[in-house]
Protein backbone atom coordinates (compact mmCIF):
# COMPACT_ATOMS: atom_id res chain seq x y z
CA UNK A 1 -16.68 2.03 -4.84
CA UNK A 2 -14.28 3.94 -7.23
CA UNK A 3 -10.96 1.91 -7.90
CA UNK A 4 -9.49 -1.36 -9.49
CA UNK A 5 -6.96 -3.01 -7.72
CA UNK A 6 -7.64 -6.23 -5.62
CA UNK A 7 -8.64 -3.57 -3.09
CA UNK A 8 -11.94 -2.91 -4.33
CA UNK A 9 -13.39 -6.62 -5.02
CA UNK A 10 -12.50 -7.25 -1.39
CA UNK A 11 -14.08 -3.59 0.09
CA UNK A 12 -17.08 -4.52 -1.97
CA UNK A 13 -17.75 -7.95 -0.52
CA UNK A 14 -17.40 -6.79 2.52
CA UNK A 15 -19.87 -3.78 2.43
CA UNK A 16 -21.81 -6.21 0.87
CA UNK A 17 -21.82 -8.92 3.78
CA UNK A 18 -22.62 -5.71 6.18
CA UNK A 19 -25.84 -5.15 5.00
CA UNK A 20 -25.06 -2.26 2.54
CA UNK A 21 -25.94 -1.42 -0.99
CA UNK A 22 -22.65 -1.19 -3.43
CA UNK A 23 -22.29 0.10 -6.59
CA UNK A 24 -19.37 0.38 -8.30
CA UNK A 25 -17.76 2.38 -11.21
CA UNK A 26 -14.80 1.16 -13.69
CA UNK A 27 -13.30 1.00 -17.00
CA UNK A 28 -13.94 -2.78 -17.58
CA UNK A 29 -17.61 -3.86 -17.11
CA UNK A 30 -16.02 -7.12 -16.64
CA UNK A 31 -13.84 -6.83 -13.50
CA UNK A 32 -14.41 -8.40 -10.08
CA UNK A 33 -15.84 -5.44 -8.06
CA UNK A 34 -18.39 -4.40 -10.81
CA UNK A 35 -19.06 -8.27 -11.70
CA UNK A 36 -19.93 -8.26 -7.66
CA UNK A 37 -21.67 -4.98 -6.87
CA UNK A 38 -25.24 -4.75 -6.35
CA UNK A 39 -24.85 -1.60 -9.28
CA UNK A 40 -22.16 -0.65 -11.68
CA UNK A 41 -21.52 2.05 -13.62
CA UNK A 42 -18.72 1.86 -16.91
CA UNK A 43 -16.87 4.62 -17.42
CA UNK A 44 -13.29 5.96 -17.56
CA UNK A 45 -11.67 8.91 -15.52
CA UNK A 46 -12.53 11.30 -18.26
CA UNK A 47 -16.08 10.48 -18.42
CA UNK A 48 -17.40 13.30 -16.37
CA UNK A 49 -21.13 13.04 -17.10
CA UNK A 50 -21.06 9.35 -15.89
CA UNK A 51 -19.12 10.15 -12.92
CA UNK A 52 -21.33 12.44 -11.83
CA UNK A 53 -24.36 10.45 -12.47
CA UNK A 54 -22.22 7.84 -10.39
CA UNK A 55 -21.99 9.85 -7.29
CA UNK A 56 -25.24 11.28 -7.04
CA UNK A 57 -26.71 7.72 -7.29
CA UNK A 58 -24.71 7.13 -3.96
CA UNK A 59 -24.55 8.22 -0.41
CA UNK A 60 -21.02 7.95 -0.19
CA UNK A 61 -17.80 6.92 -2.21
CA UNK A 62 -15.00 5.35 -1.31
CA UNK A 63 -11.88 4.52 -2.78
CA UNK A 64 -9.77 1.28 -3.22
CA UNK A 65 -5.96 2.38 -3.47
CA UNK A 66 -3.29 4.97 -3.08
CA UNK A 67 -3.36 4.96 -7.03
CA UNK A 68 -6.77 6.55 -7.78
CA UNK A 69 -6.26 10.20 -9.08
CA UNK A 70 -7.10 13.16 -7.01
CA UNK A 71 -8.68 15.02 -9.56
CA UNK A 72 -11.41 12.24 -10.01
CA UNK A 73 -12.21 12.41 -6.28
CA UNK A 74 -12.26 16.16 -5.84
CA UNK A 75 -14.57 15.99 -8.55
CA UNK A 76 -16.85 13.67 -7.24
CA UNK A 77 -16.80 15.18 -4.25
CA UNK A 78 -18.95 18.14 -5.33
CA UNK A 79 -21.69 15.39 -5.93
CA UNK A 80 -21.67 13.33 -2.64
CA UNK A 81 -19.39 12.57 0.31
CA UNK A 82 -16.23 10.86 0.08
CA UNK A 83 -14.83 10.32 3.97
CA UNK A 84 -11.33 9.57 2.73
CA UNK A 85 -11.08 13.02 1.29
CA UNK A 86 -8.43 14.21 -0.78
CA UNK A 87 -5.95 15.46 1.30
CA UNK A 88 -3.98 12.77 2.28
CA UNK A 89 -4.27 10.82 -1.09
CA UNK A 90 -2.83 13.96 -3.03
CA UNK A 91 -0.35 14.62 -0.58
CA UNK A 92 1.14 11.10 -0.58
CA UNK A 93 1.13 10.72 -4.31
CA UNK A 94 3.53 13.44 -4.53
CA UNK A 95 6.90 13.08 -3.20
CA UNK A 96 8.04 16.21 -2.08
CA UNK A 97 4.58 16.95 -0.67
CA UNK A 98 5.09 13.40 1.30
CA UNK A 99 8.70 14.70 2.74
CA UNK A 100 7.52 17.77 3.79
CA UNK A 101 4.30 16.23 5.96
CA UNK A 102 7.27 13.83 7.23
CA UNK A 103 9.50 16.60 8.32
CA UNK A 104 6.22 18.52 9.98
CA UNK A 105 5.93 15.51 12.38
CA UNK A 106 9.50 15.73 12.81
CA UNK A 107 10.46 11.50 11.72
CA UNK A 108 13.52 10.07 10.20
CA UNK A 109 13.22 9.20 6.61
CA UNK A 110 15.99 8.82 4.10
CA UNK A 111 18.10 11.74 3.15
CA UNK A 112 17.14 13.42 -0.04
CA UNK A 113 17.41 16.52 -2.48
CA UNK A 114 15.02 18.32 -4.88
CA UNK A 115 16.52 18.19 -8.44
CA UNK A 116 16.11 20.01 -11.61
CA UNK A 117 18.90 19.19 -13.95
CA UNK A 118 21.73 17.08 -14.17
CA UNK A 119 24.28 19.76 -12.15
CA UNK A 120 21.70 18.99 -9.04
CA UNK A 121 22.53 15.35 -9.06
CA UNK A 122 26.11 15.59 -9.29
CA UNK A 123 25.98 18.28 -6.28
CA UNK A 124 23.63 16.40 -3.83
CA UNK A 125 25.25 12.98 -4.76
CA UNK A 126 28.14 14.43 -2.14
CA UNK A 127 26.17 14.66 0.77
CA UNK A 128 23.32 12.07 -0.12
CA UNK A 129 26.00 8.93 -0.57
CA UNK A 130 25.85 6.41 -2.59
CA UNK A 131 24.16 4.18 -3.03
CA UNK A 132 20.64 6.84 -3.87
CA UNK A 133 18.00 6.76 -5.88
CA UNK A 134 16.71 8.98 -8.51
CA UNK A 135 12.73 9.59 -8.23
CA UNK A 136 10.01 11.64 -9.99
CA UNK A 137 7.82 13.72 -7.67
CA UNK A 138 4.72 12.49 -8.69
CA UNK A 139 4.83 8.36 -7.99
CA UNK A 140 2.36 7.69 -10.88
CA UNK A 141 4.90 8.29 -13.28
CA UNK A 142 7.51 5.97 -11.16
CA UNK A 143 7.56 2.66 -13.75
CA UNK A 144 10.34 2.91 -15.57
CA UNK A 145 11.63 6.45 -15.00
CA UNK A 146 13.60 5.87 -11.84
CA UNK A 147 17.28 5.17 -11.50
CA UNK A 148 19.51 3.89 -8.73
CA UNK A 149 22.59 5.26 -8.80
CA UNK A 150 25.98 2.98 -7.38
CA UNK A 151 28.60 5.40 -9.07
CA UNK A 152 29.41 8.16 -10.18
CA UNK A 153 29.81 7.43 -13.79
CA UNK A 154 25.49 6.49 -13.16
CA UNK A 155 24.46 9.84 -12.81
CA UNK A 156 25.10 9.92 -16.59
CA UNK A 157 21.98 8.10 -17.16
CA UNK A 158 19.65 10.18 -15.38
CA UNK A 159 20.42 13.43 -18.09
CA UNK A 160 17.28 11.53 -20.21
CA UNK A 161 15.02 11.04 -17.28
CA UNK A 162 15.02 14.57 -16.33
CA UNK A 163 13.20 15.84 -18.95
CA UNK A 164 10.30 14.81 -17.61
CA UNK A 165 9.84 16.94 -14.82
CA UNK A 166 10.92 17.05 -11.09
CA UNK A 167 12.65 14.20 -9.45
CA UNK A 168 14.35 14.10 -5.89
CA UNK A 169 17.39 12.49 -4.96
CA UNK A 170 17.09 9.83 -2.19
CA UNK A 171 19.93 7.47 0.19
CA UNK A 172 19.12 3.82 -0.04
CA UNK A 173 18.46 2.76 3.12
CA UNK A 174 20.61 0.10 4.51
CA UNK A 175 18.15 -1.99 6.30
CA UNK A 176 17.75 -4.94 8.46
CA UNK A 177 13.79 -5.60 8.65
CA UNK A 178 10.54 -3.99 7.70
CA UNK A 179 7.78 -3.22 9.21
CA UNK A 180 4.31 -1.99 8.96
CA UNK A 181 0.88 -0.91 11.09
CA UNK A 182 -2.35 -0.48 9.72
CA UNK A 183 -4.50 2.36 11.53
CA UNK A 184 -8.23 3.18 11.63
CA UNK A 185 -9.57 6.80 12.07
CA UNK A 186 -13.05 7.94 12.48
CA UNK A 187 -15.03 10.48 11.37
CA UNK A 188 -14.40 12.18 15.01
CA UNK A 189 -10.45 11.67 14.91
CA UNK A 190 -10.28 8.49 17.22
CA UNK A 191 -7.98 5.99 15.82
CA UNK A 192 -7.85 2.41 16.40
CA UNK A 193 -4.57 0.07 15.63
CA UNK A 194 -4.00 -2.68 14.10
CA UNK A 195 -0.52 -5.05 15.88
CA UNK A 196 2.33 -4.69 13.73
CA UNK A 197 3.23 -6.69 11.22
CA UNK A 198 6.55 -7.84 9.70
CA UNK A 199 6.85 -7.70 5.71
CA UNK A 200 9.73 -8.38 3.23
CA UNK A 201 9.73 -6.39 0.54
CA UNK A 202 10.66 -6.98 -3.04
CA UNK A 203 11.01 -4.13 -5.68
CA UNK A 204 8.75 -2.17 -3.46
CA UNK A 205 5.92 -4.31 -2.89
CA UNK A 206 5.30 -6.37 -0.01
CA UNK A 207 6.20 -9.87 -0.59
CA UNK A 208 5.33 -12.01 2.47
CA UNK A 209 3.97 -10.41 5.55
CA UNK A 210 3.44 -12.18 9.13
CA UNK A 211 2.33 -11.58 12.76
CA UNK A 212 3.17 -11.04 14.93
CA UNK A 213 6.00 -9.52 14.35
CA UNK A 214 9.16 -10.10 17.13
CA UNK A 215 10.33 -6.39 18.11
CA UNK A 216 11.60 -4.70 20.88
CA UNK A 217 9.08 -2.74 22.75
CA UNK A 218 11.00 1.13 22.26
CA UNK A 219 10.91 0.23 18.70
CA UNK A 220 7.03 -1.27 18.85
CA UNK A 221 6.44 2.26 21.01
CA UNK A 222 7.88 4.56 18.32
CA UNK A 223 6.43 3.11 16.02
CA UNK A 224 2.48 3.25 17.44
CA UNK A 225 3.65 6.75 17.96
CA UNK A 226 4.47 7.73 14.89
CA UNK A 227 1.64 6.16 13.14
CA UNK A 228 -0.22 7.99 16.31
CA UNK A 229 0.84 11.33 15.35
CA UNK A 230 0.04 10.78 11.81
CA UNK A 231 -3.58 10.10 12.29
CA UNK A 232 -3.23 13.14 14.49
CA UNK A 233 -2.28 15.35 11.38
CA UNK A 234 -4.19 14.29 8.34
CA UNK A 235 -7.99 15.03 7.54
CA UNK A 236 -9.09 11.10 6.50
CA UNK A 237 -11.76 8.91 7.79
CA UNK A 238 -10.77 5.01 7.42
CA UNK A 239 -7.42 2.87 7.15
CA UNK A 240 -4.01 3.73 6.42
CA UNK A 241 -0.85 2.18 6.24
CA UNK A 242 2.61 3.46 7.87
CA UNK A 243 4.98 1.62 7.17
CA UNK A 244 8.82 1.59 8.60
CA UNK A 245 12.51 0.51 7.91
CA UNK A 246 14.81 -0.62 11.14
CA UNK A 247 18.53 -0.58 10.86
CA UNK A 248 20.60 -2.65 12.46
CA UNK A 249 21.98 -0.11 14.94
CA UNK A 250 18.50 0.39 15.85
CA UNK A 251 17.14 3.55 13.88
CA UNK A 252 14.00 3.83 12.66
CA UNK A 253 12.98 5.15 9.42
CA UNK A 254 9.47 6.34 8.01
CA UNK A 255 9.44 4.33 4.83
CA UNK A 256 5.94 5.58 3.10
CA UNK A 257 2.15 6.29 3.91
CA UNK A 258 -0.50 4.48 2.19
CA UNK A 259 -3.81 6.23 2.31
CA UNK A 260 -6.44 3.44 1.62
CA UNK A 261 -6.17 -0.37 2.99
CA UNK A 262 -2.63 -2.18 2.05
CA UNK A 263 -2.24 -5.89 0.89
CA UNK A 264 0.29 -5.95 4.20
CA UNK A 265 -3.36 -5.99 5.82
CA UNK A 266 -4.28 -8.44 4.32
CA UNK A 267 -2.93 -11.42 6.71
CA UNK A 268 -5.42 -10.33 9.17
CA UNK A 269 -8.14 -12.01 7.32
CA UNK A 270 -7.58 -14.89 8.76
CA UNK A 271 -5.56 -14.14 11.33
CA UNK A 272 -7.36 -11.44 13.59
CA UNK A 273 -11.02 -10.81 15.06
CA UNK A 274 -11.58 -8.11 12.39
CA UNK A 275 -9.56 -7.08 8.91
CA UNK A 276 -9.06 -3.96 7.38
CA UNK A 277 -11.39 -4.22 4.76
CA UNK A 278 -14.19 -4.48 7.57
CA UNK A 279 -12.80 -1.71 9.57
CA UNK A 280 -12.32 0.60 6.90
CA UNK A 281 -16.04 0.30 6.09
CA UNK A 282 -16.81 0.59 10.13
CA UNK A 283 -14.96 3.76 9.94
CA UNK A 284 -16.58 5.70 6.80
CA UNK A 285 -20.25 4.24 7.97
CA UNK A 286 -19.75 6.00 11.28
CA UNK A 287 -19.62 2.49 12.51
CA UNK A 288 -17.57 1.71 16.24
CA UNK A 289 -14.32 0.70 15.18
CA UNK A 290 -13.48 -2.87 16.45
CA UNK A 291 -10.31 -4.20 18.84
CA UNK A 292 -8.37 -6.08 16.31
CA UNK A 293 -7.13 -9.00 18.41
CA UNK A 294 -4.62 -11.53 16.70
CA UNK A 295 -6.05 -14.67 16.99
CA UNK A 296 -3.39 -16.87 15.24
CA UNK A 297 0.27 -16.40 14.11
CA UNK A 298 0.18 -16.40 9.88
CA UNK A 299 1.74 -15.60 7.21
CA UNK A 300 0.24 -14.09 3.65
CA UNK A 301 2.33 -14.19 0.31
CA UNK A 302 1.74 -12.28 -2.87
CA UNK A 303 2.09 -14.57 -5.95
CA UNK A 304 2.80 -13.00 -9.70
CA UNK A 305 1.30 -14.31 -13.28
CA UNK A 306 4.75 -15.96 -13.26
CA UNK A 307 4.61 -17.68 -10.31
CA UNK A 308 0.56 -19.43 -11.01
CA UNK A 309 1.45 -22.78 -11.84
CA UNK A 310 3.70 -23.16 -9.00
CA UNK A 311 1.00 -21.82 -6.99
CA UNK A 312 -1.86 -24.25 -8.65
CA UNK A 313 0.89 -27.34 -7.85
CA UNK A 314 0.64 -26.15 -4.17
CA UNK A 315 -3.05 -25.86 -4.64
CA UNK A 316 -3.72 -29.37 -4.64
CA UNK A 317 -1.28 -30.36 -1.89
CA UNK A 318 -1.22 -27.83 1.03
CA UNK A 319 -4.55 -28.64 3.36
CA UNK A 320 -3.26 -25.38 5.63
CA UNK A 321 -3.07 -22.53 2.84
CA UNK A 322 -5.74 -20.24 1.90
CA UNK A 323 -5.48 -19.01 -1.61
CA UNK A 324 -7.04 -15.72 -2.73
CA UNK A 325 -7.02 -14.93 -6.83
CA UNK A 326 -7.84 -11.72 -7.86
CA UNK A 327 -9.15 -12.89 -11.48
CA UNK A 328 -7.20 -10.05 -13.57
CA UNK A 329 -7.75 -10.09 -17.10
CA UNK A 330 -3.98 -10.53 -19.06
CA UNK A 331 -1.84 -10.06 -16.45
CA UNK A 332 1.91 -9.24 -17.19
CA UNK A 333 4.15 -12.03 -15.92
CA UNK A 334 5.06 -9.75 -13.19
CA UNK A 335 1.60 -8.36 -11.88
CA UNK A 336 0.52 -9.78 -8.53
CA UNK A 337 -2.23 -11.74 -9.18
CA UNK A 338 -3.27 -13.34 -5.95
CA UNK A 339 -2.27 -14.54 -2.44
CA UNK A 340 -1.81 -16.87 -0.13
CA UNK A 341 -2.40 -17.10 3.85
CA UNK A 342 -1.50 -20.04 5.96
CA UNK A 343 -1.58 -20.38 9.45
CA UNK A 344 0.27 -22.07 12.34
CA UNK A 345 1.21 -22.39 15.57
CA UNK A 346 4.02 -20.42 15.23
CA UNK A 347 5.39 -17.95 12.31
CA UNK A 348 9.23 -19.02 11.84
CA UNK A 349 7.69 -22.77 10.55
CA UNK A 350 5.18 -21.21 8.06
CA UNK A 351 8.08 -19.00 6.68
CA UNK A 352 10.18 -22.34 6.68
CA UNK A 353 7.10 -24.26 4.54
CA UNK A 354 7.01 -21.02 2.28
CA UNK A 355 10.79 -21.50 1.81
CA UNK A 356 10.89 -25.06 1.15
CA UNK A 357 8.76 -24.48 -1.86
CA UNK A 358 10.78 -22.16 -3.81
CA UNK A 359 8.54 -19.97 -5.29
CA UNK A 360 9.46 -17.03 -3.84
CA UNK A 361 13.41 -17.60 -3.87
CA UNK A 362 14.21 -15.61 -7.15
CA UNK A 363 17.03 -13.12 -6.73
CA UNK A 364 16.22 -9.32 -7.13
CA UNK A 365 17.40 -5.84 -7.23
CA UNK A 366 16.91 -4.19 -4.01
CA UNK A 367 13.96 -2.26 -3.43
CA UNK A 368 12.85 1.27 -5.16
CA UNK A 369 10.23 2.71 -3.43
């Protein structure tokens, strides 16, 4: 296990609980996934000779997020096998790259432009609308270097930002609802589906999340076949995420891939006859990949450093939520530090119970993704 977001913890728990031998390999000797694997190895992304050592010590690697860098894995792959591959991960990490795969499989996403300099903004601004985001290619380099743009007198702004490299131009999508399906694919191309879920999304990470999620069927259709012809089209072995925007005069929009298991999976924990962590590792094993049946309606919510003693209030009062913490050393106020899962009879009283709390009322910007 290569990775350290609240992905890996989870994947290694799970491999664990299957019968199989996990080592992992980090930065910090002290985080959850090497505190849990059977064998860890410290080490940064630079540390070649310990990366090495890492993979030859194991039959296979696997990584935890979309955020791991491609260069690592390529390299370890030289050493031992790595089902996910590189393809995918490299190609979603980079914007352009991401469009054109989009426009290959011939799906709506949001109207964009390449740009250079500051003459490219003010030229593609006409045709893109406002209100549009300005992006880097590469979405490592995303925090802080992005800019929406409401007006002209914006594009100003971005003459700093551009500096830095390529960025494209993007249309803010004007949005009713989200949603998002989590797909399995084996080593011999068969994929297996996971039912849609709903998710609201704040500053580009998935908030609250629920199934099952109320949608017509044409829109459930396109949407299975979409995330159908993507599995179709990539060279990966385990789960991705697809996820999608719906307007309110009924188009749909590919919103962005995710090329490892997504915390909008994570509601099927507790709500389905398998998760994603468990198929994920069904799928790199070689393992049959399971039915996933829902077997409750629930709802999962992301909770920040900010938001903890809230949370720890609800902790001792709420007999029907399920709280996960991801035990991150100094969190920022803002980092996502754990979630919650409650279930119900039905989803629009859970949402209500989430409400009623207030945690997750604050105000925000709308989404940059």
């Amino acid at each position: 296990m290569i990775g350290n977001s609240a992905n890996a913890a989870m994947l290694v728990t799970t491999a664990r609980k299957m019968g199989l031998r996990v080592g992992a390999y980090g930065a910090d000797e002290t985080s959850e996934a090497l505190q849990l694997a059977d064998f860890k190895a410290v080490g940064t992304a630079k540390d070649r000779d310990k990366l090495q050592h890492f993979a030859e010590s194991c039959a296979a690697i696997v990584y935890d997020s979309d955020r791991v860098d491609t260069d690592v894995i390529k390299f370890l792959a030289q050493f031992t096998r790595i089902p996910q591959g590189a393809d995918m991960l490299e190609m979603m990490q980079d914007r352009l790259l991401e469009r054109a795969f989009f426009d290959q499989l011939n799906v709506n996403v949001a109207p964009y432009a390449t740009i250079i300099n500051l003459d490219d903004v003010y030229q593609s601004v006409n045709s893109i609308g406002y209100p549009c985001v300005l992006k880097p290619i590469q979405k490592e380099w995303s925090h802080g270097r992005e800019l929406v743009i409401k007006t002209q007198t914006d594009i100003a702004k971005a003459a700093g930002l551009l500096d830095w490299g390529t960025y494209i131009l993007e249309s803010q999508i004007a949005y009713d609802r989200e949603f998002s399906i989590i797909v399995a694919r084996d080593q011999e191309g068969n994929q297996q589906a996971f039912p849609i879920t709903e998710v609201q999304s704040v500053n580009d990470r998935a908030q609250k999340t629920w199934v099952p999620a109320q949608l017509d069927d044409d829109v459930a259709s396109e949407i299975h076949r979409i995330a159908g012809e993507v599995g179709k089209n990539v060279n990966y072995v385990g789960v991705f995420e697809v996820s999608f925007y719906l307007t309110s005069s009924g188009a749909i929009y590919v919103k962005k891939i995710v090329a490892a298991p997504s915390e909008t999976g994570y509601v099927f924990r507790d709500a389905a006859t398998v998760d994603e962590f468990e198929q994920h590792m069904r799928a790199v094993c070689g393992l049959p990949l399971a039915q996933p049946t829902i077997l409750t309606p629930a709802v999962t919510a992301n909770f920040t450093a900010s938001q903890l003693t809230a949370i720890q209030t609800q902790w001792q009062i709420k007999a029907n939520w399920h709280f996960t913490f991801y035990h991150l050393r100094k969190p920022a106020d803002d980092d996502v530090v754990g979630h919650i899962s409650v279930q119900g009879t039905a989803v629009k009283p859970l949402l209500d119970q989430l409400d009623d709390t207030a945690i997750w009322s604050t105000p925000t910007d709308p989404a940059v993704d």
